[in-house]
C-alpha atoms as a PDB file:
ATOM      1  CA  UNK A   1     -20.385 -54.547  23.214  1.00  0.00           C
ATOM      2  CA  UNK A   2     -23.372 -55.943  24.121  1.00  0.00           C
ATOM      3  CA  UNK A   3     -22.436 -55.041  27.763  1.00  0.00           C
ATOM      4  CA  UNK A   4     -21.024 -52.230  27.442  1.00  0.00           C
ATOM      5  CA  UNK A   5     -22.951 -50.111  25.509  1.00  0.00           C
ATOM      6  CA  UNK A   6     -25.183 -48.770  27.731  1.00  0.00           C
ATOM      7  CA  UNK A   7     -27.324 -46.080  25.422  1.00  0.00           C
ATOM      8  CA  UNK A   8     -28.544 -49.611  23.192  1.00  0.00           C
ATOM      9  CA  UNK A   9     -30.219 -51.579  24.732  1.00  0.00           C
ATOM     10  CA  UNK A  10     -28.003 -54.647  24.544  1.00  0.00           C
ATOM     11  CA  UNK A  11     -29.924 -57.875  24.834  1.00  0.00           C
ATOM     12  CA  UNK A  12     -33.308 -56.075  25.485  1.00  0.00           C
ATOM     13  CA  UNK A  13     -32.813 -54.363  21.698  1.00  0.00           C
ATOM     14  CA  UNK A  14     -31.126 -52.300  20.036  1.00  0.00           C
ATOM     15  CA  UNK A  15     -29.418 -51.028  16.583  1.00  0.00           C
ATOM     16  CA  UNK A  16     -26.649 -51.459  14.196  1.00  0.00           C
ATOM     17  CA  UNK A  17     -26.054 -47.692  13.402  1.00  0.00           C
ATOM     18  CA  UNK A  18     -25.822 -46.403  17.101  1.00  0.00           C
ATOM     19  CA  UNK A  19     -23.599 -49.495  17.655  1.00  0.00           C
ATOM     20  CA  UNK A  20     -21.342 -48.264  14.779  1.00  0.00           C
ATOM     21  CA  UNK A  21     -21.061 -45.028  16.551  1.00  0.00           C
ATOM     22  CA  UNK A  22     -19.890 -46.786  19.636  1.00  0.00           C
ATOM     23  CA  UNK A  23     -17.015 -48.642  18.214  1.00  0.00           C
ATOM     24  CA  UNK A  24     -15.973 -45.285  16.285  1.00  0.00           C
ATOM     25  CA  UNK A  25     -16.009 -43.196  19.812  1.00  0.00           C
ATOM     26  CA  UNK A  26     -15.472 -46.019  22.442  1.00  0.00           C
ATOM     27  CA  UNK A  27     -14.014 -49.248  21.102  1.00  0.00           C
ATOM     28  CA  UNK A  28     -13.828 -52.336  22.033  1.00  0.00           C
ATOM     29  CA  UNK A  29     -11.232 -54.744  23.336  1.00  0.00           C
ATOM     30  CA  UNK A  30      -9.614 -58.392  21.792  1.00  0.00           C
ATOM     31  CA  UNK A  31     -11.681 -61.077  22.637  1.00  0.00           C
ATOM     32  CA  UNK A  32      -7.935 -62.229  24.204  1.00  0.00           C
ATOM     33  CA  UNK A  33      -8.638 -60.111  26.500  1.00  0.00           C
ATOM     34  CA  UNK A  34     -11.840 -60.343  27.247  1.00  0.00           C
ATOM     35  CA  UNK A  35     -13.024 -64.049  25.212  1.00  0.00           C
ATOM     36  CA  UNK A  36     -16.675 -63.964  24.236  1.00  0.00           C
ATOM     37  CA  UNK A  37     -18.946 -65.308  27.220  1.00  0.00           C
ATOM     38  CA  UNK A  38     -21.920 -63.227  26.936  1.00  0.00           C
ATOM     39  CA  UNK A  39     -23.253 -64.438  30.442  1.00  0.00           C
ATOM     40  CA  UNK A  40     -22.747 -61.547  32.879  1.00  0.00           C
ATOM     41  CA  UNK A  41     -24.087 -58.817  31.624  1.00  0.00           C
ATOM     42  CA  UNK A  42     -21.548 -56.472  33.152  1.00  0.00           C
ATOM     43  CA  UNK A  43     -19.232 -54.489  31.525  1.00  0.00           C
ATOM     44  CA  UNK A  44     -15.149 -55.312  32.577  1.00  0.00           C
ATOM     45  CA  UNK A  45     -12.793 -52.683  32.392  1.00  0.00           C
ATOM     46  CA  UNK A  46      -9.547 -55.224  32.936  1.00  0.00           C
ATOM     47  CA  UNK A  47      -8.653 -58.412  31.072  1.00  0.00           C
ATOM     48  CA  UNK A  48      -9.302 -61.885  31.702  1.00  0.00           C
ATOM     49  CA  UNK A  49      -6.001 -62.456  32.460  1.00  0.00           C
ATOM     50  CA  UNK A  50      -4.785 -59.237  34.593  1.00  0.00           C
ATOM     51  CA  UNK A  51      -1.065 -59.250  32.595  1.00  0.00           C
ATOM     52  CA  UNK A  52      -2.540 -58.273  29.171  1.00  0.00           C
ATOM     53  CA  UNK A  53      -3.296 -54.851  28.356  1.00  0.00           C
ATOM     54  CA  UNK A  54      -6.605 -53.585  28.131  1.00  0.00           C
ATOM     55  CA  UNK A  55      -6.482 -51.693  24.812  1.00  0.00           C
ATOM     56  CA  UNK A  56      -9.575 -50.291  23.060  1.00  0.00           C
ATOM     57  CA  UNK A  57      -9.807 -50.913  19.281  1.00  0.00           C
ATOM     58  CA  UNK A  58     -12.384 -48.749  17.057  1.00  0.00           C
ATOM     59  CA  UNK A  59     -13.632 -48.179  14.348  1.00  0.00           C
ATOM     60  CA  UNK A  60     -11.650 -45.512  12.345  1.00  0.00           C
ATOM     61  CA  UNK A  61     -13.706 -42.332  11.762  1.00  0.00           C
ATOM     62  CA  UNK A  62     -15.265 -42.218   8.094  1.00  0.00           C
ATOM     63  CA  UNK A  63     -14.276 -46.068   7.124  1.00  0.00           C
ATOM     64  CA  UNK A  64     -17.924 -47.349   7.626  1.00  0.00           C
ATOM     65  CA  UNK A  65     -19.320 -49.230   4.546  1.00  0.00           C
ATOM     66  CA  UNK A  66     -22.680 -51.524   4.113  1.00  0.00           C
ATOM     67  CA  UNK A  67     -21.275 -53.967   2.102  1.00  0.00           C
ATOM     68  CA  UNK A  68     -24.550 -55.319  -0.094  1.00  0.00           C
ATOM     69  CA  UNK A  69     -23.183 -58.334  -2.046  1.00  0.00           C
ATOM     70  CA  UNK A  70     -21.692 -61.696  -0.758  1.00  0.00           C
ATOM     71  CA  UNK A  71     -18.380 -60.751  -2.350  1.00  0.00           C
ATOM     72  CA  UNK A  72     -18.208 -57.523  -0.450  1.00  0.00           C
ATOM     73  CA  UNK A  73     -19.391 -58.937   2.689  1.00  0.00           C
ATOM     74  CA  UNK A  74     -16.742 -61.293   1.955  1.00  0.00           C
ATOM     75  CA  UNK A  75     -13.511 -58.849   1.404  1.00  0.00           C
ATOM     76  CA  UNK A  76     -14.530 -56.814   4.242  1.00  0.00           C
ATOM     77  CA  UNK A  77     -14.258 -59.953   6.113  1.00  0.00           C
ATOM     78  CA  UNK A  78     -10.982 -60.572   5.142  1.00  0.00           C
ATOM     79  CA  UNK A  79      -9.837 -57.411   4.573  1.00  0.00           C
ATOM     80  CA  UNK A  80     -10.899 -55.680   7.978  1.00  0.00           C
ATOM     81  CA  UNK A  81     -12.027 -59.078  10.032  1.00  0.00           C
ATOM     82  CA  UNK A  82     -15.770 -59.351  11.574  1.00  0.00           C
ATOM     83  CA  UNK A  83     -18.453 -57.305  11.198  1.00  0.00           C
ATOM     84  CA  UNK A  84     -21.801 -56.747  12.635  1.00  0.00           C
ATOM     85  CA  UNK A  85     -25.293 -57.968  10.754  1.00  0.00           C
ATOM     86  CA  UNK A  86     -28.975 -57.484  11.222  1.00  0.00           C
ATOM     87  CA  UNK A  87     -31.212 -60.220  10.374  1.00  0.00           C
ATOM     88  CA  UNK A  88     -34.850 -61.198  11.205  1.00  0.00           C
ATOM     89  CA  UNK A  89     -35.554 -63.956  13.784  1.00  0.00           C
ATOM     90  CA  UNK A  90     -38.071 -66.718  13.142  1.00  0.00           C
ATOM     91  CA  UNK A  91     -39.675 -68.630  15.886  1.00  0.00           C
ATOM     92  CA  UNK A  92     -37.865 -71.839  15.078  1.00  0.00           C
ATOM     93  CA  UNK A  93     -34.502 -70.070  14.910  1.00  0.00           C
ATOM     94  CA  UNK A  94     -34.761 -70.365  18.945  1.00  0.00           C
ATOM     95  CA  UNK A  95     -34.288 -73.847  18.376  1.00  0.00           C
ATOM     96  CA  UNK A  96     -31.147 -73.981  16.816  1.00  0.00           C
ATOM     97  CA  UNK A  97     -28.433 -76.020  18.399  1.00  0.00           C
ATOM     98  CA  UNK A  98     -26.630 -77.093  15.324  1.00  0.00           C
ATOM     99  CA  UNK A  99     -25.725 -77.331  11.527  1.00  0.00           C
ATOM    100  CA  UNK A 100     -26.956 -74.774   9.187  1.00  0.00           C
ATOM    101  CA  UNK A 101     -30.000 -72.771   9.895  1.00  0.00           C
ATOM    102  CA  UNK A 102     -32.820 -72.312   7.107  1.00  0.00           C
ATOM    103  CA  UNK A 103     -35.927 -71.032   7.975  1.00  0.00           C
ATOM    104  CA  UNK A 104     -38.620 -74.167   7.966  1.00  0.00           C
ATOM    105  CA  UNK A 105     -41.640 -72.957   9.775  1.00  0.00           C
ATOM    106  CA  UNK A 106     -42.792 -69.912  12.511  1.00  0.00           C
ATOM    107  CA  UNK A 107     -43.419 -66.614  12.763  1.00  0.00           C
ATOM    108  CA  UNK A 108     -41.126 -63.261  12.656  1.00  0.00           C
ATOM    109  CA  UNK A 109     -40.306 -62.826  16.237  1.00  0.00           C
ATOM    110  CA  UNK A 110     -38.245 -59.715  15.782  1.00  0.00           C
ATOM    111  CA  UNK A 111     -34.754 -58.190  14.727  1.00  0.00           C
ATOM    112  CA  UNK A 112     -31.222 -59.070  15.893  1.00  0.00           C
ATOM    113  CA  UNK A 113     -27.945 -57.742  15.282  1.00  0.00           C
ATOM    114  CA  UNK A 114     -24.580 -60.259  15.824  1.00  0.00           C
ATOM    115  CA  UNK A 115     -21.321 -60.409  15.069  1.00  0.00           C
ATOM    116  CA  UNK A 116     -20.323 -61.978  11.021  1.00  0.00           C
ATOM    117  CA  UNK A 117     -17.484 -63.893  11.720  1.00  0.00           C
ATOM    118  CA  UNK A 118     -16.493 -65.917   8.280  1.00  0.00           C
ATOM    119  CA  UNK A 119     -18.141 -68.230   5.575  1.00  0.00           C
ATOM    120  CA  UNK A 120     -18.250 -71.768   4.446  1.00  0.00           C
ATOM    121  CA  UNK A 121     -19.474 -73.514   1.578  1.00  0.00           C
ATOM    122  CA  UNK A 122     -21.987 -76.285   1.925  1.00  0.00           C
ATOM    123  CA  UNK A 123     -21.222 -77.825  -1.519  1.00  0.00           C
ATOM    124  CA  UNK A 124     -21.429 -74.974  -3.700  1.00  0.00           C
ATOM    125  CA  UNK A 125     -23.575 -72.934  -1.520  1.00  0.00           C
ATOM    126  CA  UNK A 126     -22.482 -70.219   0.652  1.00  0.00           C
ATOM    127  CA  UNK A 127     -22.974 -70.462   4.134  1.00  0.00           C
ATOM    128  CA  UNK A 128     -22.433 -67.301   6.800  1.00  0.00           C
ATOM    129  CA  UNK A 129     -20.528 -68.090  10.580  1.00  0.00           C
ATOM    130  CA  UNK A 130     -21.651 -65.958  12.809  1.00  0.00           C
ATOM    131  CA  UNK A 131     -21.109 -65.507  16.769  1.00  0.00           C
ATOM    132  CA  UNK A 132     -24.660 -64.658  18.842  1.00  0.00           C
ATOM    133  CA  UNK A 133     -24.272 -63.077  22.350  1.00  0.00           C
ATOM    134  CA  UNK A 134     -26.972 -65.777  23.812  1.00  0.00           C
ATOM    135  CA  UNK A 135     -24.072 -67.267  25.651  1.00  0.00           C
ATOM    136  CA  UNK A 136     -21.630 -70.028  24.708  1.00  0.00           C
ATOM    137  CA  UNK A 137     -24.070 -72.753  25.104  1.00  0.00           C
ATOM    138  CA  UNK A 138     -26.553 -71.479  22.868  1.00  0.00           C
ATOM    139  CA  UNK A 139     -26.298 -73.285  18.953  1.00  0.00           C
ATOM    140  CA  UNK A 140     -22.638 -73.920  18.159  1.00  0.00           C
ATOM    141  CA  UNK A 141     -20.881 -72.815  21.315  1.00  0.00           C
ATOM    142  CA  UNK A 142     -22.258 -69.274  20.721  1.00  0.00           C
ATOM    143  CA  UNK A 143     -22.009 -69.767  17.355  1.00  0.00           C
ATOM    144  CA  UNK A 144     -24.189 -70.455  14.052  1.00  0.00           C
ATOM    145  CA  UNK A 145     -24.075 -70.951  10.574  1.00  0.00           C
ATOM    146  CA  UNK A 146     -27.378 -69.747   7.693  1.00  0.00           C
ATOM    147  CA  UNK A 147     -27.091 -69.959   4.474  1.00  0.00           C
ATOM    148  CA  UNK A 148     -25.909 -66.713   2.179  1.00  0.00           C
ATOM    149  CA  UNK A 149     -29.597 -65.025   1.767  1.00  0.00           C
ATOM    150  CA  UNK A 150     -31.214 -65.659   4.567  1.00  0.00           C
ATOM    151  CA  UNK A 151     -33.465 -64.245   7.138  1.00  0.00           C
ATOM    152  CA  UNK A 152     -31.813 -61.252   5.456  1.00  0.00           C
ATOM    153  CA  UNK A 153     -29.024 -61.724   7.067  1.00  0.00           C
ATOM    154  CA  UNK A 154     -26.821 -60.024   3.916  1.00  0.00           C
ATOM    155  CA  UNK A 155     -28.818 -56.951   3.358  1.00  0.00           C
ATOM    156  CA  UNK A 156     -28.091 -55.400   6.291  1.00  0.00           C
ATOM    157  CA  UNK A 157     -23.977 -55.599   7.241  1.00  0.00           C
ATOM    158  CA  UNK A 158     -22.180 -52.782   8.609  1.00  0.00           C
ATOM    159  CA  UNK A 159     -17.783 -52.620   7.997  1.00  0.00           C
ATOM    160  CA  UNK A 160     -15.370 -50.371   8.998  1.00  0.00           C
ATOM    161  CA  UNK A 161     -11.143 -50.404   9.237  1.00  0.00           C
ATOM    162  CA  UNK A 162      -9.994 -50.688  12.391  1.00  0.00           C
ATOM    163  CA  UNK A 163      -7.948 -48.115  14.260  1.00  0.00           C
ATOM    164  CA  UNK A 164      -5.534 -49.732  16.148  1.00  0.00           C
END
């Protein structure tokens, strides 16, 4: 999405309601066809591996919800798979390489939108996986964890059923 939406702004900004309108009226693909890389910056219109089918899935028209509890957030998850989140960025989030983020020290250094992916518990606390588009050597090979709360990372989730 990030590289294919071209009206957004991908990695130079951009926002979770016109990206909702994208998957409703363009779609995406399977990340089998197209796994998560993040790197190019160029939009692909064939998969990976030329023998699969490059099928478009989107969102169906009228199923997008803002799930505002954990245990929404959660059922959509399972329910309808990932879904996109906004949360804010602190300075020492751009050091992250591992474990689970909490915000320790540094300023706000903006908004971001990635993908929700699942959930963990860290003992009895909740814990959000989610996949950045920095690249697959950024944090957990593309990947990070925060704890249920923050950065605001659970007030602002966007769902919808996919139309396959």
């Amino acid at each position: 999405m990030v590289d294919c939406d071209f009206s957004n702004g991908g990695c130079n900004g951009g926002y979770l309601a016109p990206s909702l309108s994208y998957l409703m009226g363009e779609g995406l693909v399977s990340e089998e066809c197209l796994p998560y890389t993040s790197e190019t910056g160029t939009c692909k219109y064939q998969c990976t591996d030329k023998k699969k089918e490059y099928k478009k899935y989107s969102c169906k028209i009228g199923s997008s919800t803002i799930p505002t509890t954990a245990d929404e957030i959660k059922y959509e998850l399972m329910t309808n798979g990932p879904m996109m989140v906004g949360f804010t960025i602190y300075s020492d989030f751009m050091d992250y390489s591992s474990g689970i983020y909490e915000y320790v020290t540094g300023f706000v250094e903006g908004g971001h939108a990635v993908k929700l992916i699942g959930w963990e518990y860290d003992g009895n606390r909740l814990v959000w996986i989610c996949q950045n588009q920095w690249g697959s050597t950024w944090g957990e090979l593309g990947d990070f964890r925060i704890y249920a709360g923050e950065a605001g990372l659970d007030s602002a989730a966007f769902a919808c059923m996919p139309e396959l």
